[in-house]
Protein backbone atom coordinates (compact mmCIF):
# COMPACT_ATOMS: atom_id res chain seq x y z
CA UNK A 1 8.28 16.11 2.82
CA UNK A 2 5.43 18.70 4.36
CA UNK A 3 2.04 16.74 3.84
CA UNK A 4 -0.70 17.75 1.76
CA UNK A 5 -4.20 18.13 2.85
CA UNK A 6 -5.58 16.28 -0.26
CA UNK A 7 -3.62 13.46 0.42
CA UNK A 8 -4.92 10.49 2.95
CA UNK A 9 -1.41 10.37 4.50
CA UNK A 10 -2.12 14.42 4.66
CA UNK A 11 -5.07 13.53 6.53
CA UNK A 12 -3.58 11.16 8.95
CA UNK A 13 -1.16 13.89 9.88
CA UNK A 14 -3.67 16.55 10.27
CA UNK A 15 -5.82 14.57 12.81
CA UNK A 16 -2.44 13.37 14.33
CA UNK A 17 -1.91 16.83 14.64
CA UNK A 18 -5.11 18.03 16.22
CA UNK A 19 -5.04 14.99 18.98
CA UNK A 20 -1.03 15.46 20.34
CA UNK A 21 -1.32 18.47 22.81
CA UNK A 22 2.11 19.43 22.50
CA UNK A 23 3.40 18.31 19.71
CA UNK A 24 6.72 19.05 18.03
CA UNK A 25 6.63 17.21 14.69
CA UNK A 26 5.03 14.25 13.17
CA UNK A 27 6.44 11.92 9.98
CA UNK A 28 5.29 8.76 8.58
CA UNK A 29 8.28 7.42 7.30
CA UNK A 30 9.47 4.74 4.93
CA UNK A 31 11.84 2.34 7.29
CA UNK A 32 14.53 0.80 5.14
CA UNK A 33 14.78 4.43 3.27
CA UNK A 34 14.52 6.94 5.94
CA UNK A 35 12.52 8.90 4.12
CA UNK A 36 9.40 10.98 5.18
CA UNK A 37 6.52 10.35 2.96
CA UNK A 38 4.47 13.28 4.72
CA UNK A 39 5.57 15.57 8.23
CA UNK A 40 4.58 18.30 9.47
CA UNK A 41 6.39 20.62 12.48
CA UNK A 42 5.23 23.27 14.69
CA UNK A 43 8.45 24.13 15.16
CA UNK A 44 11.06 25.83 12.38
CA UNK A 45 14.12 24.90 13.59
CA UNK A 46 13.21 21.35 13.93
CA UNK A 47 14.07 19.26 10.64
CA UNK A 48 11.05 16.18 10.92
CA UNK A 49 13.33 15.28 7.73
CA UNK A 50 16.24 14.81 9.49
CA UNK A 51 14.77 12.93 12.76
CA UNK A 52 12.57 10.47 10.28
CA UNK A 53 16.24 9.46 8.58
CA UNK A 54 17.50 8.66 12.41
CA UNK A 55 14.45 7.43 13.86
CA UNK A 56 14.55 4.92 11.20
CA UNK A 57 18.10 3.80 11.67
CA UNK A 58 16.67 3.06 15.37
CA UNK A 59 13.93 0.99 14.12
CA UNK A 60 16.20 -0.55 11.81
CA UNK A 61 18.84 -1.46 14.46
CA UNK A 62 16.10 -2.63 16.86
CA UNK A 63 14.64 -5.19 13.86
CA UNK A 64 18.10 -6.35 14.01
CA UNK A 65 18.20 -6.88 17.79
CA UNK A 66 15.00 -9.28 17.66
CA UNK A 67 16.56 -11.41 15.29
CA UNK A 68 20.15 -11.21 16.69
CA UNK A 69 18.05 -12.85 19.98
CA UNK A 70 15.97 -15.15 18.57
CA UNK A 71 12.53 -13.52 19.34
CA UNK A 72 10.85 -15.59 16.92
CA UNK A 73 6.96 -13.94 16.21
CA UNK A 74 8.19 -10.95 17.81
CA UNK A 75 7.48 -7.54 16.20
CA UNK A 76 7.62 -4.10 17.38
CA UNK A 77 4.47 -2.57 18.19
CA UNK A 78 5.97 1.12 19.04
CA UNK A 79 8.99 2.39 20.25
CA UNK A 80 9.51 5.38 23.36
CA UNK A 81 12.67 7.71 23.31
CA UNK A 82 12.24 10.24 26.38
CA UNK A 83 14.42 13.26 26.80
CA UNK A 84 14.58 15.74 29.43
CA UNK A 85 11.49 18.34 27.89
CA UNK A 86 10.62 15.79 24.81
CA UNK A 87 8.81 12.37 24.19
CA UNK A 88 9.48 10.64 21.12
CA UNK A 89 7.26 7.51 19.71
CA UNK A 90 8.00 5.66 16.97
CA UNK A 91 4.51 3.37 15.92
CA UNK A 92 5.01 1.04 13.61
CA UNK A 93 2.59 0.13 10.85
CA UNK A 94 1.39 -3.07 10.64
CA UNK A 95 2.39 -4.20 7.40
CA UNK A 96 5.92 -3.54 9.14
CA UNK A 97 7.67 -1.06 6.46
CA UNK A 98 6.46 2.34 7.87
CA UNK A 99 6.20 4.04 11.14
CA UNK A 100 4.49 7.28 12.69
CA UNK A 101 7.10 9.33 14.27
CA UNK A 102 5.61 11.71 16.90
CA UNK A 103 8.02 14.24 18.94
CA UNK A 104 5.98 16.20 21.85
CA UNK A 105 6.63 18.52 24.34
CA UNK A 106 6.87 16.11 27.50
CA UNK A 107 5.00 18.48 29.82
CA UNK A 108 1.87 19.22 27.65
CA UNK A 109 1.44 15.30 26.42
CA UNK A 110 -0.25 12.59 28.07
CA UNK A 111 1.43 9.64 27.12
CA UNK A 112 -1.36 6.84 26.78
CA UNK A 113 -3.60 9.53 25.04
CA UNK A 114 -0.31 10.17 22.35
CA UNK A 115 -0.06 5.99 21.75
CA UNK A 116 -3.47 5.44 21.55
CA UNK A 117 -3.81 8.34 18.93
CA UNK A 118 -0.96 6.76 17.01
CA UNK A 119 -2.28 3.26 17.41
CA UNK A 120 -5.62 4.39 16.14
CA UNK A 121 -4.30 6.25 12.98
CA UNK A 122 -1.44 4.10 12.31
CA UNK A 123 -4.35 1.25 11.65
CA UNK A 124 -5.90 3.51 9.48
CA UNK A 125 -2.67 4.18 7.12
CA UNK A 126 -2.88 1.55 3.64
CA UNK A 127 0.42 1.87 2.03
């Protein structure tokens, strides 16, 4: 769903937006549905609704992995997918039932600026 600029999530993605150097897409996503509450993409032929439905089988599957090992008072802070010209980080929200999803071009980003951008919005986001 593209965002809207009166919206708070709207907001989030719009300074998410202006932050990433690079970017390719952003989402905030609903985990156990898969779907995108607000994204935005700088590029046409990339579906952020299509990547938010994966990326949150992936956080989904990885949820299951804690508890499949026992990692009791473990929770996943953010997750990093790199490719061969893309980063991909999935931030999870606190309350643990959203995430940011972020796609960048890997050779404009700087890594710890992108998390720290997502960590900073991601505690700003009251769903």
């Amino acid at each position: 769903m593209a965002y809207s600029r009166d919206t708070k999530l709207g907001q989030t993605i719009e300074k998410i937006i202006a932050e990433i150097p690079g970017l390719i897409a952003v989402s905030i996503i609903d985990i156990n549905s898969g779907m995108s509450l607000a994204s935005h993409t700088n590029n046409p032929a990339y579906d952020p609704e299509i990547a938010s439905a994966y990326n949150a089988e992936v956080v989904k599957q990885k949820i299951k992995a804690i508890s499949a090992l026992r990692l009791t008072g473990e929770t996943i802070d953010d997750i990093m997918i790199t490719l061969t010209n893309q980063i991909h980080l999935l931030k999870v929200l606190p309350n643990a039932n959203y995430f940011i999803y972020v796609a960048a071009n890997s050779r404009e980003v700087n890594l710890a600026i992108a998390r720290s951008v997502l960590k900073k919005h991601a505690a700003d986001i009251v769903l």
